[in-house]
Protein backbone atom coordinates (compact mmCIF):
# COMPACT_ATOMS: atom_id res chain seq x y z
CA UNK A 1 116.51 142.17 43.29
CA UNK A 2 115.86 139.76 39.92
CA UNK A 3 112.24 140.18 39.85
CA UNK A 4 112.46 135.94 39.17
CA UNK A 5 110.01 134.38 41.25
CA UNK A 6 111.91 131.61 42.28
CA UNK A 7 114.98 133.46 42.94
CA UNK A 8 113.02 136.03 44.82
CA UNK A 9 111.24 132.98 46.84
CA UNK A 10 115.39 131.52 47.29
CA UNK A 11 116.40 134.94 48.80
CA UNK A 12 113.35 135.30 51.33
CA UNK A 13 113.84 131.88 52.52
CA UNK A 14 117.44 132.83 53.12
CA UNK A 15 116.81 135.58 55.02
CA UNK A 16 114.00 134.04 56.76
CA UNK A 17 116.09 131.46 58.08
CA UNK A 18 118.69 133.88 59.57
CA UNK A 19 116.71 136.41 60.34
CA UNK A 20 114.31 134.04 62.55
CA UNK A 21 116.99 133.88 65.64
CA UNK A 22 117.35 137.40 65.31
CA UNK A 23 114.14 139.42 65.08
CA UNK A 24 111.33 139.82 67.32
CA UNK A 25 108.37 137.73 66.42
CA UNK A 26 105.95 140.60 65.33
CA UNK A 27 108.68 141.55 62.43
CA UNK A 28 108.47 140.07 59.30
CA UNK A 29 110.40 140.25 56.69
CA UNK A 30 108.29 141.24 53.56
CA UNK A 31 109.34 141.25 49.18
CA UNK A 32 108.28 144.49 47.80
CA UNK A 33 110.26 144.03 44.80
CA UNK A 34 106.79 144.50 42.80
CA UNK A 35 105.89 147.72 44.16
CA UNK A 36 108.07 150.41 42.59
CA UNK A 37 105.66 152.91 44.40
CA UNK A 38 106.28 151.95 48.15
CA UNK A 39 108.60 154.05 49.35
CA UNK A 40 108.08 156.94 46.24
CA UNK A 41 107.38 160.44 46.02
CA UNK A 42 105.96 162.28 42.94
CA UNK A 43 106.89 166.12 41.66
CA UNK A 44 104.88 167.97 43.79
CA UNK A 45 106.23 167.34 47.45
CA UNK A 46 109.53 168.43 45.87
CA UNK A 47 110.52 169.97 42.64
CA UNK A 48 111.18 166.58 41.43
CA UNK A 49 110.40 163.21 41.45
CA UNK A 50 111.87 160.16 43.65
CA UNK A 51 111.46 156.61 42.51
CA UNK A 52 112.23 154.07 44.96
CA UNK A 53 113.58 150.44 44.61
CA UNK A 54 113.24 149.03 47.85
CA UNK A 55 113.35 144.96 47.55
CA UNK A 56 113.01 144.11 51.26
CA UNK A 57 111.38 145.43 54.18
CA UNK A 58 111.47 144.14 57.73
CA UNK A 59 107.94 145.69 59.38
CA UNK A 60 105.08 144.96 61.81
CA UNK A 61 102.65 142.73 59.65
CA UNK A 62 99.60 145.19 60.64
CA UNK A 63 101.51 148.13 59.58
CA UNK A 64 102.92 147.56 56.22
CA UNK A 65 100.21 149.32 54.08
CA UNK A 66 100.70 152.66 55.89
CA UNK A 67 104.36 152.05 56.34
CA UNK A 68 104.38 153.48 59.79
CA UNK A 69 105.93 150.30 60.89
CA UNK A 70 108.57 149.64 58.47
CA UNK A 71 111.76 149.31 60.65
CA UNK A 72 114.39 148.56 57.50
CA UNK A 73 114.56 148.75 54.00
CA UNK A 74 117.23 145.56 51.98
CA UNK A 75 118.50 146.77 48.75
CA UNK A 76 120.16 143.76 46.96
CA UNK A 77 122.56 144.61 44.41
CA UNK A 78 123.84 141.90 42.24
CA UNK A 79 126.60 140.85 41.39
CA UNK A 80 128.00 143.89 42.95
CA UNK A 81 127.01 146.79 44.93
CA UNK A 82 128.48 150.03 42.89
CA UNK A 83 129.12 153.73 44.46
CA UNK A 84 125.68 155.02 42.19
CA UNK A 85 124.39 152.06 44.13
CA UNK A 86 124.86 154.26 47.65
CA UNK A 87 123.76 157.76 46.70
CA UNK A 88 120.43 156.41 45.48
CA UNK A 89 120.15 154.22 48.46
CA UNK A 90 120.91 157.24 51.15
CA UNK A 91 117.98 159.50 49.19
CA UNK A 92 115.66 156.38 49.48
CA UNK A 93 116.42 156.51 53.30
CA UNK A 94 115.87 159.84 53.93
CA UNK A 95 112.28 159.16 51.98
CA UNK A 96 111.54 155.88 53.78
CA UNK A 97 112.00 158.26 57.00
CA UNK A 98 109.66 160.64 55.85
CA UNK A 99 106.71 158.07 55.39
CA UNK A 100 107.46 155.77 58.58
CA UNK A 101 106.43 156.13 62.63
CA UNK A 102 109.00 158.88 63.79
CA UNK A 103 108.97 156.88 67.37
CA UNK A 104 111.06 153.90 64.98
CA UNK A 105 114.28 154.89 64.17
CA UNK A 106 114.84 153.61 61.13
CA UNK A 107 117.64 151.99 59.06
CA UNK A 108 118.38 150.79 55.60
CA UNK A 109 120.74 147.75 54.12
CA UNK A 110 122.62 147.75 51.11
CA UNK A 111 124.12 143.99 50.84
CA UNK A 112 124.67 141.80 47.50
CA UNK A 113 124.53 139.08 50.12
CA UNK A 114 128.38 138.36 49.77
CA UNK A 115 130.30 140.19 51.99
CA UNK A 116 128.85 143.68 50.92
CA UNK A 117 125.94 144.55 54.19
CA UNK A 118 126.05 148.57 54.80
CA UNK A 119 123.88 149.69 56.89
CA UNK A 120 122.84 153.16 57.23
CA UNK A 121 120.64 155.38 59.56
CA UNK A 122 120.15 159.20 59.94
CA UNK A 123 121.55 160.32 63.35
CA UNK A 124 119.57 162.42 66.44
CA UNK A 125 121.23 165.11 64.35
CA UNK A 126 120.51 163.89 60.74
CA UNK A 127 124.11 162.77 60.02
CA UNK A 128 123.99 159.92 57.70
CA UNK A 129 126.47 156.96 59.83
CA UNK A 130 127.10 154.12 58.02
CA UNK A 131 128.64 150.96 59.20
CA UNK A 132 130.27 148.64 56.85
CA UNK A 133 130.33 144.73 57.27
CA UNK A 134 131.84 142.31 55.51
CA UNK A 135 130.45 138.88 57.27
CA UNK A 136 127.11 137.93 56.97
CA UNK A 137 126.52 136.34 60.69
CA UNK A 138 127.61 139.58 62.00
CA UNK A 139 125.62 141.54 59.66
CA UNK A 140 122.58 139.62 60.88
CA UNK A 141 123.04 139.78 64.56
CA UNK A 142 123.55 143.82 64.06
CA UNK A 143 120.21 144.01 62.63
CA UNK A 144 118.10 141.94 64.69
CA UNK A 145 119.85 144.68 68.00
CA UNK A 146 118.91 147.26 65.62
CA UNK A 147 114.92 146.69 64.67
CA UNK A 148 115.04 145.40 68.82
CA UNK A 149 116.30 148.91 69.78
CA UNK A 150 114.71 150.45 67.50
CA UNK A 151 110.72 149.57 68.14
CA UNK A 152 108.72 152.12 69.91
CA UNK A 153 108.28 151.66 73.61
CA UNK A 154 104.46 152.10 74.77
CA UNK A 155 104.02 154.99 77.31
């Protein structure tokens, strides 16, 4: 995402305002544009480094420091998304999974808020599935189910 603070203030407010009908009321969507760090891992962990580039995450307000209660991470790509775009994206889900609540099942959103919105998630058997959509209603309503069937039910 431009790191333009109007344009960045244009795109939250647009996702806001379809996202609102959609999520649950304790999920917010949150700009992380300014913190390459969230979602990274330094050499150490692994034999190299992984720098993320997360934009957007939708999370549990109280949770976002740890990141234990990030349920998505939005990549915006403009003007287009690209196939180097996707392989960078799937190893920044894989990390996001490693640092969040393993009772959330996570998911991550490549969109360039056209009619590019891939969504991806790591399976019960750590397939990466990927669904592709092309309109932006749809692609909204699939992610509100998603974070909704995805939050952790207390025991």
């Amino acid at each position: 995402m431009k790191n333009h603070p109007e344009w960045r203030k244009g795109i939250l407010e647009y996702l806001n305002q379809y996202f609102k009908s959609h999520l649950p009321k304790d999920i917010s969507t949150v700009a992380i544009v300014n913190n390459k760090d969230f979602f990274s891992i330094q050499k150490g962990l692994l034999s190299f480094s992984i720098h993320s580039e997360t934009d957007i995450i939708l999370a549990e307000e109280y949770y976002i420091v740890s990141k234990a209660g990030v349920y998505s991470v939005i990549k915006l790509k403009q003007p287009k998304v690209e196939e180097k775009h996707v392989w960078q994206f799937i190893l920044e889900m894989i990390v996001t999974n490693l640092y969040t609540n393993d009772k959330i099942k996570v998911f991550d959103v490549l969109i360039d808020l056209n009619d590019f919105w891939d969504i991806f998630w790591l399976s019960e058997s750590k397939e990466i599935i990927v669904v592709l959509l092309k309109n932006h209603m749809i692609a909204f309503e699939v992610i509100g189910k998603m974070v909704r069937s995805s939050k952790p039910r207390n025991v």
